[in-house]
PDB file of N, CA and C in Angstrom:
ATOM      1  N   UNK A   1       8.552  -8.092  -5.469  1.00  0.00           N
ATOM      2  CA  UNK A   1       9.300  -6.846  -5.398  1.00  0.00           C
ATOM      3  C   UNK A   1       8.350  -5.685  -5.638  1.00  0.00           C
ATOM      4  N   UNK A   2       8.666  -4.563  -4.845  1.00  0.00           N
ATOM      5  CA  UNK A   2       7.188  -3.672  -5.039  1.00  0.00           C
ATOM      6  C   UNK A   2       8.703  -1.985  -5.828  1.00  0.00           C
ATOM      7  N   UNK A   3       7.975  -1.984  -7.009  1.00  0.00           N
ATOM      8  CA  UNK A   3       9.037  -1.193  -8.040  1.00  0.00           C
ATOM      9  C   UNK A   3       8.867  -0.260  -7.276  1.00  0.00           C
ATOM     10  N   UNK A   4       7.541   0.820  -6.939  1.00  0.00           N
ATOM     11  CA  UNK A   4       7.889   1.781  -6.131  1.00  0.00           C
ATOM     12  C   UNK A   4       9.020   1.852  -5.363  1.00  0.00           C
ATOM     13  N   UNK A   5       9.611   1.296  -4.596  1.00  0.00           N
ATOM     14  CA  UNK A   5      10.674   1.561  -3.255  1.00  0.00           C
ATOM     15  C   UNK A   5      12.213   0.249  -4.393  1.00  0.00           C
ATOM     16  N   UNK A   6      12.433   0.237  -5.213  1.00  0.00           N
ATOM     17  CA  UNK A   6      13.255  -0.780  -6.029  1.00  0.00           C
ATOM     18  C   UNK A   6      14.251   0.482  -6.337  1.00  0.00           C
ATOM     19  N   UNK A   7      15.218  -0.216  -5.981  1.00  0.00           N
ATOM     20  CA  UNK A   7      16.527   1.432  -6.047  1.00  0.00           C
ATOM     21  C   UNK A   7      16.855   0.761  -7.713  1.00  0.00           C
ATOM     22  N   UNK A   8      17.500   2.049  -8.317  1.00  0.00           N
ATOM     23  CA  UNK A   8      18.161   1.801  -9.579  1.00  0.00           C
ATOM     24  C   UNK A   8      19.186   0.660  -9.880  1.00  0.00           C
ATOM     25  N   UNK A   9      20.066   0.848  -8.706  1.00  0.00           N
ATOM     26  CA  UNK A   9      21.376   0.025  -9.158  1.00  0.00           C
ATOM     27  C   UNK A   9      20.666  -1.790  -9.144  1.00  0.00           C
ATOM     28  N   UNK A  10      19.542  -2.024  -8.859  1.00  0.00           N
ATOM     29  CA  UNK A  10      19.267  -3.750  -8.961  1.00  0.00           C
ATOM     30  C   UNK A  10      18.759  -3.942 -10.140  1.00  0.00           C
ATOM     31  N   UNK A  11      18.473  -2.953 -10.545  1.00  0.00           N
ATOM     32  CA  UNK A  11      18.285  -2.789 -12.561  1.00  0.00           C
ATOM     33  C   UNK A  11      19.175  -1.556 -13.518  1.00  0.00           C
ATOM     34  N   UNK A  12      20.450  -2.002 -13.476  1.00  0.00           N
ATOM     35  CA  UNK A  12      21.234  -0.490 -13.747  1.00  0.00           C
ATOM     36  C   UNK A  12      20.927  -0.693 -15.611  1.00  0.00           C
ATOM     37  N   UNK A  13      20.369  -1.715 -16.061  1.00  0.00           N
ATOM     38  CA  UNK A  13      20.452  -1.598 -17.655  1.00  0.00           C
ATOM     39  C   UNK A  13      18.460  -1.086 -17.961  1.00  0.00           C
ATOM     40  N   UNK A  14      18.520  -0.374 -19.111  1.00  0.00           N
ATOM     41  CA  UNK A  14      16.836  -0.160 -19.315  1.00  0.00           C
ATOM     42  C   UNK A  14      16.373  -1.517 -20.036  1.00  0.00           C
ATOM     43  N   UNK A  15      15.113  -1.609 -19.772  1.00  0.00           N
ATOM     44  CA  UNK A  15      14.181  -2.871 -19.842  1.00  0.00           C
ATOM     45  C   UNK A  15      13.447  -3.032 -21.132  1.00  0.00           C
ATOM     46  N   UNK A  16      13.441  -4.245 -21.718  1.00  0.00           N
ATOM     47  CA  UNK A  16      12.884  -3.791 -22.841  1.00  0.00           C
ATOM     48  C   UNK A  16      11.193  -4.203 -22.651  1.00  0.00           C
ATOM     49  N   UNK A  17      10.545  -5.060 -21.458  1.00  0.00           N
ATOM     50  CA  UNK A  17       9.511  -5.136 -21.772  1.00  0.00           C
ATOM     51  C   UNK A  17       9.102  -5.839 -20.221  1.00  0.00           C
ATOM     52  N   UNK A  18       8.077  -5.090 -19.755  1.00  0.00           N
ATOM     53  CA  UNK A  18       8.028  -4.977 -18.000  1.00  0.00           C
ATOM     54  C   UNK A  18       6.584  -5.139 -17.859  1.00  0.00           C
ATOM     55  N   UNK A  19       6.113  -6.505 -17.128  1.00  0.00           N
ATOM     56  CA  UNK A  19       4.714  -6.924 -17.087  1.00  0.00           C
ATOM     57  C   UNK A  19       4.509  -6.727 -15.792  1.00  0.00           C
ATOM     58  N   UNK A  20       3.042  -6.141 -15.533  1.00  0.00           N
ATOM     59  CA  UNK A  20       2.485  -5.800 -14.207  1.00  0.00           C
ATOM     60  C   UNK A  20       1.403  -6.472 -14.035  1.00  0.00           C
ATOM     61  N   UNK A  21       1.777  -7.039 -12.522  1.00  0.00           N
ATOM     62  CA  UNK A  21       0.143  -7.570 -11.734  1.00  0.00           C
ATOM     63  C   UNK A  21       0.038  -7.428 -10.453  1.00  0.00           C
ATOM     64  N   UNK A  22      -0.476  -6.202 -10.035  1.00  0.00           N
ATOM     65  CA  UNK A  22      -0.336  -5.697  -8.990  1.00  0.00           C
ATOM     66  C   UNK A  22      -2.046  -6.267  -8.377  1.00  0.00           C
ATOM     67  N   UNK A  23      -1.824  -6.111  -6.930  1.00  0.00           N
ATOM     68  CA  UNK A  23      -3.256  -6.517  -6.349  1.00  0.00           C
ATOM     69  C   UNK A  23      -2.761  -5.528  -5.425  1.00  0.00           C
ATOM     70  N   UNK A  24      -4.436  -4.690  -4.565  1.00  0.00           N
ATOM     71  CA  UNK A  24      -4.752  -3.925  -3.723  1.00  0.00           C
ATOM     72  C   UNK A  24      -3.975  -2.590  -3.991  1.00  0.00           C
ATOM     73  N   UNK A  25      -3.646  -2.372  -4.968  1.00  0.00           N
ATOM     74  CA  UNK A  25      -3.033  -0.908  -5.486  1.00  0.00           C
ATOM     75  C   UNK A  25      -3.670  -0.830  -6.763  1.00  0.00           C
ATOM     76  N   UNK A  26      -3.641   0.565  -6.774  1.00  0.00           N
ATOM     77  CA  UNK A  26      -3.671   1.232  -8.343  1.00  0.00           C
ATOM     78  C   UNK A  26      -2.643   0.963  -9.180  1.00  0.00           C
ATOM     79  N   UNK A  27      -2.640   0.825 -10.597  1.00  0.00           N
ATOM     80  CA  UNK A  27      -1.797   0.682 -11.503  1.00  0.00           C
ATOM     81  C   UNK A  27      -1.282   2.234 -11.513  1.00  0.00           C
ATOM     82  N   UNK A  28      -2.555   3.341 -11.454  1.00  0.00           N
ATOM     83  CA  UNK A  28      -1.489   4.387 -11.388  1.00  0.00           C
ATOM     84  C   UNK A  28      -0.042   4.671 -10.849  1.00  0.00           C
ATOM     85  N   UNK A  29      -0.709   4.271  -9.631  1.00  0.00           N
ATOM     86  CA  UNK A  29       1.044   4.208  -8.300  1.00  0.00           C
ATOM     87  C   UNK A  29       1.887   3.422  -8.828  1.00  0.00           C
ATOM     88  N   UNK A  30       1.768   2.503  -9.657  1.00  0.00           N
ATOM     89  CA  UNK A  30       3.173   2.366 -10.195  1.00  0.00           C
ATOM     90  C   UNK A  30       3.539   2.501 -11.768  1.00  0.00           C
ATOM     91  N   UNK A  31       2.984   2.549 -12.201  1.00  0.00           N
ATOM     92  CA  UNK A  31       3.250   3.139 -14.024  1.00  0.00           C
ATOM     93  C   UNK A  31       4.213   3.774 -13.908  1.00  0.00           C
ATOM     94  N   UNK A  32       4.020   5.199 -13.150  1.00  0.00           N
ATOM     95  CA  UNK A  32       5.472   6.519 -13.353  1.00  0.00           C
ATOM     96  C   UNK A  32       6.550   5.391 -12.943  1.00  0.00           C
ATOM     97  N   UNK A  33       7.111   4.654 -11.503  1.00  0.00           N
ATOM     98  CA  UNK A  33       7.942   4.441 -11.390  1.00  0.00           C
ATOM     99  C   UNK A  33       8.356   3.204 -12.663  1.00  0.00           C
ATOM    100  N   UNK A  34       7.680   2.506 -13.408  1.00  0.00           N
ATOM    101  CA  UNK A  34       7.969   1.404 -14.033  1.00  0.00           C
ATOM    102  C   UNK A  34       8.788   2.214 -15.271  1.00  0.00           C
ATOM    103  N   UNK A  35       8.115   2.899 -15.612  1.00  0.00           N
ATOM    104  CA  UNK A  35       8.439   4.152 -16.878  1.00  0.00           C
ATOM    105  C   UNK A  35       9.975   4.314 -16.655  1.00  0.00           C
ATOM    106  N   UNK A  36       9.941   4.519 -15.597  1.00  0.00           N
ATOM    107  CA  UNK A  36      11.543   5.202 -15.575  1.00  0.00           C
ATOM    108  C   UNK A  36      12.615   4.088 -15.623  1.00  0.00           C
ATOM    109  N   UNK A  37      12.048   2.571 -15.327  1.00  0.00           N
ATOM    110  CA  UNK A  37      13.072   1.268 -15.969  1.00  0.00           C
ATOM    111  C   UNK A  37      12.936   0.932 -17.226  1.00  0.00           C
ATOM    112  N   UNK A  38      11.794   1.286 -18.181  1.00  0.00           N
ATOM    113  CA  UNK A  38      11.786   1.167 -19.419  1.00  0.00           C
ATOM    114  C   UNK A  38      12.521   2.046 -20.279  1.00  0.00           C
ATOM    115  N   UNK A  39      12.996   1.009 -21.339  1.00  0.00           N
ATOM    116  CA  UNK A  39      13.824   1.929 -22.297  1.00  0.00           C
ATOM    117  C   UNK A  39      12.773   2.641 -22.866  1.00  0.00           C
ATOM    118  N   UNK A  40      13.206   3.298 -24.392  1.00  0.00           N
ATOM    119  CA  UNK A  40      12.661   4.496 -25.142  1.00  0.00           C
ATOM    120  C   UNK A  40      12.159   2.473 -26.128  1.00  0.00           C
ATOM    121  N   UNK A  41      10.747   2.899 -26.840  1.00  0.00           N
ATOM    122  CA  UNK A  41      10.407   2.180 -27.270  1.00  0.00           C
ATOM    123  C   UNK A  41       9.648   0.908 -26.643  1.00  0.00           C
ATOM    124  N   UNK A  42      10.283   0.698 -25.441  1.00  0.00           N
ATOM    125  CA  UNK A  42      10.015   0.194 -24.271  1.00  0.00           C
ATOM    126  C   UNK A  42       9.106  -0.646 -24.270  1.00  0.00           C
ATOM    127  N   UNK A  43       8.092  -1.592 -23.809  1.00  0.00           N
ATOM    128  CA  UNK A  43       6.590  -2.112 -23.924  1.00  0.00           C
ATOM    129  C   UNK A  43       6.699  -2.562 -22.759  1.00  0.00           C
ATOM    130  N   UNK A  44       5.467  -2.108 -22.221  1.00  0.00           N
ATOM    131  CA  UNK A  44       4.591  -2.656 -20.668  1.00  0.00           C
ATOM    132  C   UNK A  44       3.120  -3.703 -21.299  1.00  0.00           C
ATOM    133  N   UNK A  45       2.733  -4.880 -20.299  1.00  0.00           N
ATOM    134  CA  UNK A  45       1.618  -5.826 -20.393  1.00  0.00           C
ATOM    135  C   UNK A  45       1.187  -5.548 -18.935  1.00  0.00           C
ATOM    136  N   UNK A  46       0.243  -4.842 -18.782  1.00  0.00           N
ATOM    137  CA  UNK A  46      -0.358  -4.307 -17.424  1.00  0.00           C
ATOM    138  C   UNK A  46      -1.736  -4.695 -17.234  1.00  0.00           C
ATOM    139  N   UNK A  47      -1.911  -6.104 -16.141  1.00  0.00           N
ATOM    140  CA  UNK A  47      -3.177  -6.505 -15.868  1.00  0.00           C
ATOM    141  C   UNK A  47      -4.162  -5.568 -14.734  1.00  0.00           C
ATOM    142  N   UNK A  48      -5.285  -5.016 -15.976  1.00  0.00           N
ATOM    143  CA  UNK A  48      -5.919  -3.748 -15.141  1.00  0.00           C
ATOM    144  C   UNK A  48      -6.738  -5.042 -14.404  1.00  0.00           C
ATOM    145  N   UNK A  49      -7.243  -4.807 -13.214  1.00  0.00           N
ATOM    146  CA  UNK A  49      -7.954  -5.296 -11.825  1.00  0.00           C
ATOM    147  C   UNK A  49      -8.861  -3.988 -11.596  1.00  0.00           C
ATOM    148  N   UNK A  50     -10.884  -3.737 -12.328  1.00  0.00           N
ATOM    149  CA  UNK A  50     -11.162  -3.134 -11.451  1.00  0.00           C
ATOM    150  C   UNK A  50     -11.387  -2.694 -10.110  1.00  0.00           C
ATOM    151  N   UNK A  51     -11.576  -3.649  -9.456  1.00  0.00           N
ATOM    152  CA  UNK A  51     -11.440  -3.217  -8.017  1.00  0.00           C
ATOM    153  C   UNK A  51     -10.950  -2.320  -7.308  1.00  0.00           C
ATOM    154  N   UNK A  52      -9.172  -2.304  -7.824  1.00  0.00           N
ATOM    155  CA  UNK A  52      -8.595  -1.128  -7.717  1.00  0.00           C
ATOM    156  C   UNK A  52      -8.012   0.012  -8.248  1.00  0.00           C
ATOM    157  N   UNK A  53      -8.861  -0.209  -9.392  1.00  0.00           N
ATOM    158  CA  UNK A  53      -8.607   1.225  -9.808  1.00  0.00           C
ATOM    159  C   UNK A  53     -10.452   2.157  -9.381  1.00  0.00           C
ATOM    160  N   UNK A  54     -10.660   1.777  -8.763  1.00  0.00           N
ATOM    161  CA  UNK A  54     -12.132   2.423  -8.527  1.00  0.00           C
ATOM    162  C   UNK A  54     -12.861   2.786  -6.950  1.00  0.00           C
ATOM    163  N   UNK A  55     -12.988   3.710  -6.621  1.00  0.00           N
ATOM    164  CA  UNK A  55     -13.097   4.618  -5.336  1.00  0.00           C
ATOM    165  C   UNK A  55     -13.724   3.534  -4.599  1.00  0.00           C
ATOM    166  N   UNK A  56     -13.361   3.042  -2.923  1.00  0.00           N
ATOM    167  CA  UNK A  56     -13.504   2.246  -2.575  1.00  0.00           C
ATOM    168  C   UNK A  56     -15.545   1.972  -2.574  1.00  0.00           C
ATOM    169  N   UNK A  57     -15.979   3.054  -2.762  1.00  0.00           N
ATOM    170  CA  UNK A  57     -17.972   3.344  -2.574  1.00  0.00           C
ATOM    171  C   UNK A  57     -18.114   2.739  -3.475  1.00  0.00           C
ATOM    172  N   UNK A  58     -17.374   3.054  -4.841  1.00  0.00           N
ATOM    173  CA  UNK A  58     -17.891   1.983  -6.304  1.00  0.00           C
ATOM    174  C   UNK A  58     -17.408   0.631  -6.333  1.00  0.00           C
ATOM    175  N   UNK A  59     -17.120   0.303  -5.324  1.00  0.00           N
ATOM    176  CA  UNK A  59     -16.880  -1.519  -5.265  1.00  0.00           C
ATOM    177  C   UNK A  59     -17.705  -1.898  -4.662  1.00  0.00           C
ATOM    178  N   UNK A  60     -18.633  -2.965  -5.220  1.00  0.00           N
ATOM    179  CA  UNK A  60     -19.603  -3.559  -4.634  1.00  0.00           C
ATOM    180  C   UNK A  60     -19.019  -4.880  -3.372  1.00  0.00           C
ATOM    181  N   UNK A  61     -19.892  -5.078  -2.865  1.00  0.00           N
ATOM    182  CA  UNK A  61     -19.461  -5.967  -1.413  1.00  0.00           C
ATOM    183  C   UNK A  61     -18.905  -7.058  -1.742  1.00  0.00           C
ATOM    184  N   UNK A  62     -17.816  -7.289  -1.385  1.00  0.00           N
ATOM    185  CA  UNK A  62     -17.013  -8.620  -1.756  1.00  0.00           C
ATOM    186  C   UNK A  62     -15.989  -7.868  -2.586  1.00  0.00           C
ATOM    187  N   UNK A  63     -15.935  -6.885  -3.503  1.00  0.00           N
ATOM    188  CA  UNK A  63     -14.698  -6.862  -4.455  1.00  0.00           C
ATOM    189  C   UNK A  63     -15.052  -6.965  -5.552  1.00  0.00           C
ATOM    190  N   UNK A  64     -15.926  -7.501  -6.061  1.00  0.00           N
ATOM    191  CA  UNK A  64     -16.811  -8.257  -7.357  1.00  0.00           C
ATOM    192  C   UNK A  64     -17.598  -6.845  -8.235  1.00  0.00           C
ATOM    193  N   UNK A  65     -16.664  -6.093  -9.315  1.00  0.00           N
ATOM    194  CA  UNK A  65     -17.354  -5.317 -10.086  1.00  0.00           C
ATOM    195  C   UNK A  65     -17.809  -6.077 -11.305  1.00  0.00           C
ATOM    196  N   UNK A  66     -19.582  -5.466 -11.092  1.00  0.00           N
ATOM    197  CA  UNK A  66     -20.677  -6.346 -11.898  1.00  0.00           C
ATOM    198  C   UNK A  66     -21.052  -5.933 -13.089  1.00  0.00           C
ATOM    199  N   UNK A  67     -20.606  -4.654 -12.424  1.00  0.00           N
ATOM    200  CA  UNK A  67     -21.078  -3.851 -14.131  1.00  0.00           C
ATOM    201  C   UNK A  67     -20.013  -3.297 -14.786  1.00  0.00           C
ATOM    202  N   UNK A  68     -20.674  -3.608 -16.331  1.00  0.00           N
ATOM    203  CA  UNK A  68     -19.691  -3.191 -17.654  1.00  0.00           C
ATOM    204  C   UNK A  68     -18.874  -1.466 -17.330  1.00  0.00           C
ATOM    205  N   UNK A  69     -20.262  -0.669 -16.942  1.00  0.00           N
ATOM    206  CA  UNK A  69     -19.757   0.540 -16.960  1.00  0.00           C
ATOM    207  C   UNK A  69     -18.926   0.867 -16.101  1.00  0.00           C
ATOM    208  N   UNK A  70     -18.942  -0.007 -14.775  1.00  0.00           N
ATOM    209  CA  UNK A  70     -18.349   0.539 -13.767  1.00  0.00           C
ATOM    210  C   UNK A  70     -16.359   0.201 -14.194  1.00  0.00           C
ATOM    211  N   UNK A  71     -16.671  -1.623 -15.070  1.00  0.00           N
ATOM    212  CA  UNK A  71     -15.234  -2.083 -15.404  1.00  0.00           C
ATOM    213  C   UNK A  71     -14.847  -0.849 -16.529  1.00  0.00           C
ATOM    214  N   UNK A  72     -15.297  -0.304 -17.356  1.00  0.00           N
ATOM    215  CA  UNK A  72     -14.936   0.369 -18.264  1.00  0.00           C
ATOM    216  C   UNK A  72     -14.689   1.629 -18.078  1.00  0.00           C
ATOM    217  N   UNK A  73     -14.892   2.275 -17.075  1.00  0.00           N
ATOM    218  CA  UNK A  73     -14.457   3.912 -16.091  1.00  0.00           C
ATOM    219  C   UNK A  73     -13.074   3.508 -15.604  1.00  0.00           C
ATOM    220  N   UNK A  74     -13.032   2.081 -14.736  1.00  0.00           N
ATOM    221  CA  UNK A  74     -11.602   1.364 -14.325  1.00  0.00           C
ATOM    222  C   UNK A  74     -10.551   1.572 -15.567  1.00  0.00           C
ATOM    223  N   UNK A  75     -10.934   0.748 -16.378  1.00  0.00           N
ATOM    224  CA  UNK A  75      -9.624   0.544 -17.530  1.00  0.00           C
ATOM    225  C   UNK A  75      -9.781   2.138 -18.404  1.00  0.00           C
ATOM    226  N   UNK A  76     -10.601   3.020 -18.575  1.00  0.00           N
ATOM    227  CA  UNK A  76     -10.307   4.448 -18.862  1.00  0.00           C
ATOM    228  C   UNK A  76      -9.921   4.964 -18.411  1.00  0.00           C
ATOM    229  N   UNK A  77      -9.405   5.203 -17.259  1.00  0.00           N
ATOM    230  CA  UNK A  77      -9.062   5.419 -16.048  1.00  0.00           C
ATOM    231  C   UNK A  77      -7.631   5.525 -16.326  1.00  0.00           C
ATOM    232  N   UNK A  78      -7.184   3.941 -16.009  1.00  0.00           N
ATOM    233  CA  UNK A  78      -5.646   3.667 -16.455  1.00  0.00           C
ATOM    234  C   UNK A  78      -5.264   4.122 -17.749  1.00  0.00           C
ATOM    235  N   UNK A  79      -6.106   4.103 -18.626  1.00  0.00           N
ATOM    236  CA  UNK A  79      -5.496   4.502 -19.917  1.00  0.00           C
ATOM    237  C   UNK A  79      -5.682   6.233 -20.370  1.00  0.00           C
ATOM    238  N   UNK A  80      -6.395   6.758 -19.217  1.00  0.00           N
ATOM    239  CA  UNK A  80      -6.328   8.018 -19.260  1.00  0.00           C
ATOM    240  C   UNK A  80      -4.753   8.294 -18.775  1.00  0.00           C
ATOM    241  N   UNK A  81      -4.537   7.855 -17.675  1.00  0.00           N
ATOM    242  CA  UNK A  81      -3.366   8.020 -16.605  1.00  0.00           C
ATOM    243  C   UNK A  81      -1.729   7.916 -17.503  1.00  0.00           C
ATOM    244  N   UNK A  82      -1.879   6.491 -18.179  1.00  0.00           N
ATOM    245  CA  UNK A  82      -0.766   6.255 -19.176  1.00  0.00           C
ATOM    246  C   UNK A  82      -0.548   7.403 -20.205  1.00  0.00           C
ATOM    247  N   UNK A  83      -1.950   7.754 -20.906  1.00  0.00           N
ATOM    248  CA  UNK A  83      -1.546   8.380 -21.756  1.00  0.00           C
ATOM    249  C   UNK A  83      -1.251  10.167 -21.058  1.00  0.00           C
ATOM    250  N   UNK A  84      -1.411  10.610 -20.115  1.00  0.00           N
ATOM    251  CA  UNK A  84      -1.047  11.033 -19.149  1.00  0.00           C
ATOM    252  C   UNK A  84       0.872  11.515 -19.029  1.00  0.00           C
ATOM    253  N   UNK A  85       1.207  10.275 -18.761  1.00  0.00           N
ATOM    254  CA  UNK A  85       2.383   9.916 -18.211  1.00  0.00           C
ATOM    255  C   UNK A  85       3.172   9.710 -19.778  1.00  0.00           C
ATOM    256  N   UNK A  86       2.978   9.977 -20.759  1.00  0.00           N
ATOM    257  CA  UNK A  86       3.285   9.829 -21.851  1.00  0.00           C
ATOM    258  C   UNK A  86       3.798   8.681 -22.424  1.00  0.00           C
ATOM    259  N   UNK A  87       2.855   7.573 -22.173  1.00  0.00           N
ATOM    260  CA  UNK A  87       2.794   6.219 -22.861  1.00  0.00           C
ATOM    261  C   UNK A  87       1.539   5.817 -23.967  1.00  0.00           C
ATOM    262  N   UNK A  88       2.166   5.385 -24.947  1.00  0.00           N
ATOM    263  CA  UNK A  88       1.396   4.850 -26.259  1.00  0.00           C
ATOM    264  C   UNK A  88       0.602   3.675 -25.825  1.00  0.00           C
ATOM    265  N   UNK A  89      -0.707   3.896 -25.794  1.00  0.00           N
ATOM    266  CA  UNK A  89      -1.642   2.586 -25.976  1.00  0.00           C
ATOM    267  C   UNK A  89      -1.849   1.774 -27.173  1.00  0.00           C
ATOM    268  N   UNK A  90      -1.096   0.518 -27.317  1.00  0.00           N
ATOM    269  CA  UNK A  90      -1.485  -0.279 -28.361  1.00  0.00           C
ATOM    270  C   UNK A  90      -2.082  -1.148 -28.397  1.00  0.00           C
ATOM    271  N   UNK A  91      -2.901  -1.433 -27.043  1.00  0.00           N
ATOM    272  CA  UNK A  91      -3.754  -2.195 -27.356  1.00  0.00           C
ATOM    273  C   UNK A  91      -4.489  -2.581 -26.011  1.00  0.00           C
ATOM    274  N   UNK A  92      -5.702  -3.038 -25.882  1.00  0.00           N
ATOM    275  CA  UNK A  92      -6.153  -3.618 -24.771  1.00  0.00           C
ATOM    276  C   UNK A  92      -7.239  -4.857 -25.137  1.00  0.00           C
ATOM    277  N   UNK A  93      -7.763  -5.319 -23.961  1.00  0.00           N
ATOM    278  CA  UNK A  93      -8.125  -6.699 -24.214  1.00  0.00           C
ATOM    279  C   UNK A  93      -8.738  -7.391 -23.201  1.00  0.00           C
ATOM    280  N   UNK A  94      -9.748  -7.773 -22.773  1.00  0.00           N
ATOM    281  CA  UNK A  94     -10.154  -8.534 -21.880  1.00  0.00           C
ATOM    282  C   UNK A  94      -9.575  -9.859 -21.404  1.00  0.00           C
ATOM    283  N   UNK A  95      -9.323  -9.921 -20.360  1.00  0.00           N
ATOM    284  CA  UNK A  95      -8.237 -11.142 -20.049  1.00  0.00           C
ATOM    285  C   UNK A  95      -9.201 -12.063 -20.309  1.00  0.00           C
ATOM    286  N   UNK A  96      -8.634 -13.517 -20.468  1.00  0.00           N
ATOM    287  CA  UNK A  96      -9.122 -14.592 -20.965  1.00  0.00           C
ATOM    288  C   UNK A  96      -9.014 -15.225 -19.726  1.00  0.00           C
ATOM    289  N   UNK A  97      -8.770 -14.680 -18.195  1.00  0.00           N
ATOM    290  CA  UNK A  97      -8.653 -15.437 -17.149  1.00  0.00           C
ATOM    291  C   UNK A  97      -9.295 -14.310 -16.450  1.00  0.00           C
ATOM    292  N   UNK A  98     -10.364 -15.220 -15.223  1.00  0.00           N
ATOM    293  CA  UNK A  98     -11.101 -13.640 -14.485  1.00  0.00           C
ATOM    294  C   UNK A  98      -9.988 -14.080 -13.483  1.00  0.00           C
ATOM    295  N   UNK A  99     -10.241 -12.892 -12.153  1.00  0.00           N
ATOM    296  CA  UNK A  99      -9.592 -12.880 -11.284  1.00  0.00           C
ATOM    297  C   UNK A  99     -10.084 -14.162 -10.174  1.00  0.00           C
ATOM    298  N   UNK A 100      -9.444 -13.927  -9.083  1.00  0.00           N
ATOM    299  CA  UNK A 100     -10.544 -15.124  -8.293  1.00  0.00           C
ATOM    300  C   UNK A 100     -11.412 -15.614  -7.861  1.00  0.00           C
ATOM    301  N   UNK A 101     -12.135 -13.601  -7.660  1.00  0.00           N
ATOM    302  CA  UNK A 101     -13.419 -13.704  -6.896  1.00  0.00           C
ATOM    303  C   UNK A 101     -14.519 -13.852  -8.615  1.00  0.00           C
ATOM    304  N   UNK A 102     -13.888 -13.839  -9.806  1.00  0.00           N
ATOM    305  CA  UNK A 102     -14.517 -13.232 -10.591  1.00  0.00           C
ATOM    306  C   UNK A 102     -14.719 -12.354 -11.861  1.00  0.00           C
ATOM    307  N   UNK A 103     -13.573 -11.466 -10.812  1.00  0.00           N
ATOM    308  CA  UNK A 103     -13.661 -10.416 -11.328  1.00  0.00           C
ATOM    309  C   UNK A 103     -13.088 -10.226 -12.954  1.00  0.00           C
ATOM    310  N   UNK A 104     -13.957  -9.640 -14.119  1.00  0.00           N
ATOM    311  CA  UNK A 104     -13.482  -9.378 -15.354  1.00  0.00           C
ATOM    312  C   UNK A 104     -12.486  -8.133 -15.126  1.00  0.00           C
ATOM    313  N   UNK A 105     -10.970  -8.927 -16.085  1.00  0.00           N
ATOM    314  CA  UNK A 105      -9.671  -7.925 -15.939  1.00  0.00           C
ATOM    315  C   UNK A 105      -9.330  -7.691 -17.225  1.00  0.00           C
ATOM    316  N   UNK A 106      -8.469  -6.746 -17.259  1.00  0.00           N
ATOM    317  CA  UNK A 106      -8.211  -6.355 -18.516  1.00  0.00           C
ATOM    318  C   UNK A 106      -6.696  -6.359 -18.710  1.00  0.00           C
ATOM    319  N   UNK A 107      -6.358  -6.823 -19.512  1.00  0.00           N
ATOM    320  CA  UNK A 107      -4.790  -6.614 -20.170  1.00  0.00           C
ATOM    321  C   UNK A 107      -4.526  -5.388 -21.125  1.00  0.00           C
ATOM    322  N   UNK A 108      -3.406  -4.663 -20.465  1.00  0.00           N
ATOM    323  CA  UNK A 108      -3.407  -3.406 -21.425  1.00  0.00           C
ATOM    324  C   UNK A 108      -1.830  -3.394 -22.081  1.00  0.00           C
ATOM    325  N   UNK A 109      -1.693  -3.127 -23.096  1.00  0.00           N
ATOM    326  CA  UNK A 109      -0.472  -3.170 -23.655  1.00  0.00           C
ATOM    327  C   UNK A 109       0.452  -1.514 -24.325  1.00  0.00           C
ATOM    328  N   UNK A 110       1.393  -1.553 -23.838  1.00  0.00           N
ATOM    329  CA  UNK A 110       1.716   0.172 -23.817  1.00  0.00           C
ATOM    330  C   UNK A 110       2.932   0.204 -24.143  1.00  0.00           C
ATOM    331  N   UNK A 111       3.259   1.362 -24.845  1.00  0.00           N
ATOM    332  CA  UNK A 111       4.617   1.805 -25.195  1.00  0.00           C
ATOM    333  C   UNK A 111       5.159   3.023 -24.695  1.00  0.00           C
ATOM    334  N   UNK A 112       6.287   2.795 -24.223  1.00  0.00           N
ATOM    335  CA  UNK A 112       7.086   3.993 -23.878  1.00  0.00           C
ATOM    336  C   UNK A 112       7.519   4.501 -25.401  1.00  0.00           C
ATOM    337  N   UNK A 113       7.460   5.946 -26.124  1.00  0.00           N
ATOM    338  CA  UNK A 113       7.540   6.667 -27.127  1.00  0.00           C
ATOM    339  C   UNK A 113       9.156   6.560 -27.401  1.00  0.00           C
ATOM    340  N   UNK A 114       9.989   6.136 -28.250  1.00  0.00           N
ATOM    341  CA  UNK A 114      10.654   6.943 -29.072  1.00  0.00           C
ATOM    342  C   UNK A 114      11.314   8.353 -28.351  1.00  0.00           C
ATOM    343  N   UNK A 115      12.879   8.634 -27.817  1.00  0.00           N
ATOM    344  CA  UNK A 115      12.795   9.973 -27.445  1.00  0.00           C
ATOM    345  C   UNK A 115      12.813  11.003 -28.098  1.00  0.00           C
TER     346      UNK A 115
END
């Protein structure tokens, strides 16, 4: 199900806790819409994927980001964006599973605030 285009009424109650694993998109493009199914207090588990959070020139050939700095602009990135969009970062974490080609991902853990 892609939440962007997900009408209200197939989730008419708020959510208490909404995990993302998106491939070939930004986590940005969908955070705002996820936000708006989370309740107040809310918690998101959002598997960051540099690849795409990073301008297609800074991906090296194949998909495969090699370097620390380049993964760590990625997941600042998203957690610039969240905190942005007015979500609490409580935590992040290097996944304990790479992706397929490789790739080191990150698990980020977030709260929708209290209204």
């Amino acid at each position: 199900t892609n939440i962007r285009y997900m009408e209200r009424e197939r989730v008419p109650e708020d959510i208490d806790l909404i995990t993302i694993d998106v491939s070939f998109i930004s986590l940005t493009k969908v955070l705002p819409r996820a936000v708006e199914f989370l309740r107040p207090e809310g918690e998101i588990v959002a598997l960051v994927k540099p690849q795409f959070e990073l301008s297609k020139k800074e991906v090296e050939k194949g998909g495969v980001i090699k370097t620390e700095a380049k993964r760590e602009k990625a997941l600042q990135g998203v957690i610039d964006f969240a905190l942005k969009e007015g979500l609490e970062v409580l935590g992040k974490m290097t996944s304990p599973v790479k992706g397929a080609k490789g790739n080191v991902e990150y698990l980020l853990y977030l709260r929708k605030p209290a209204r």
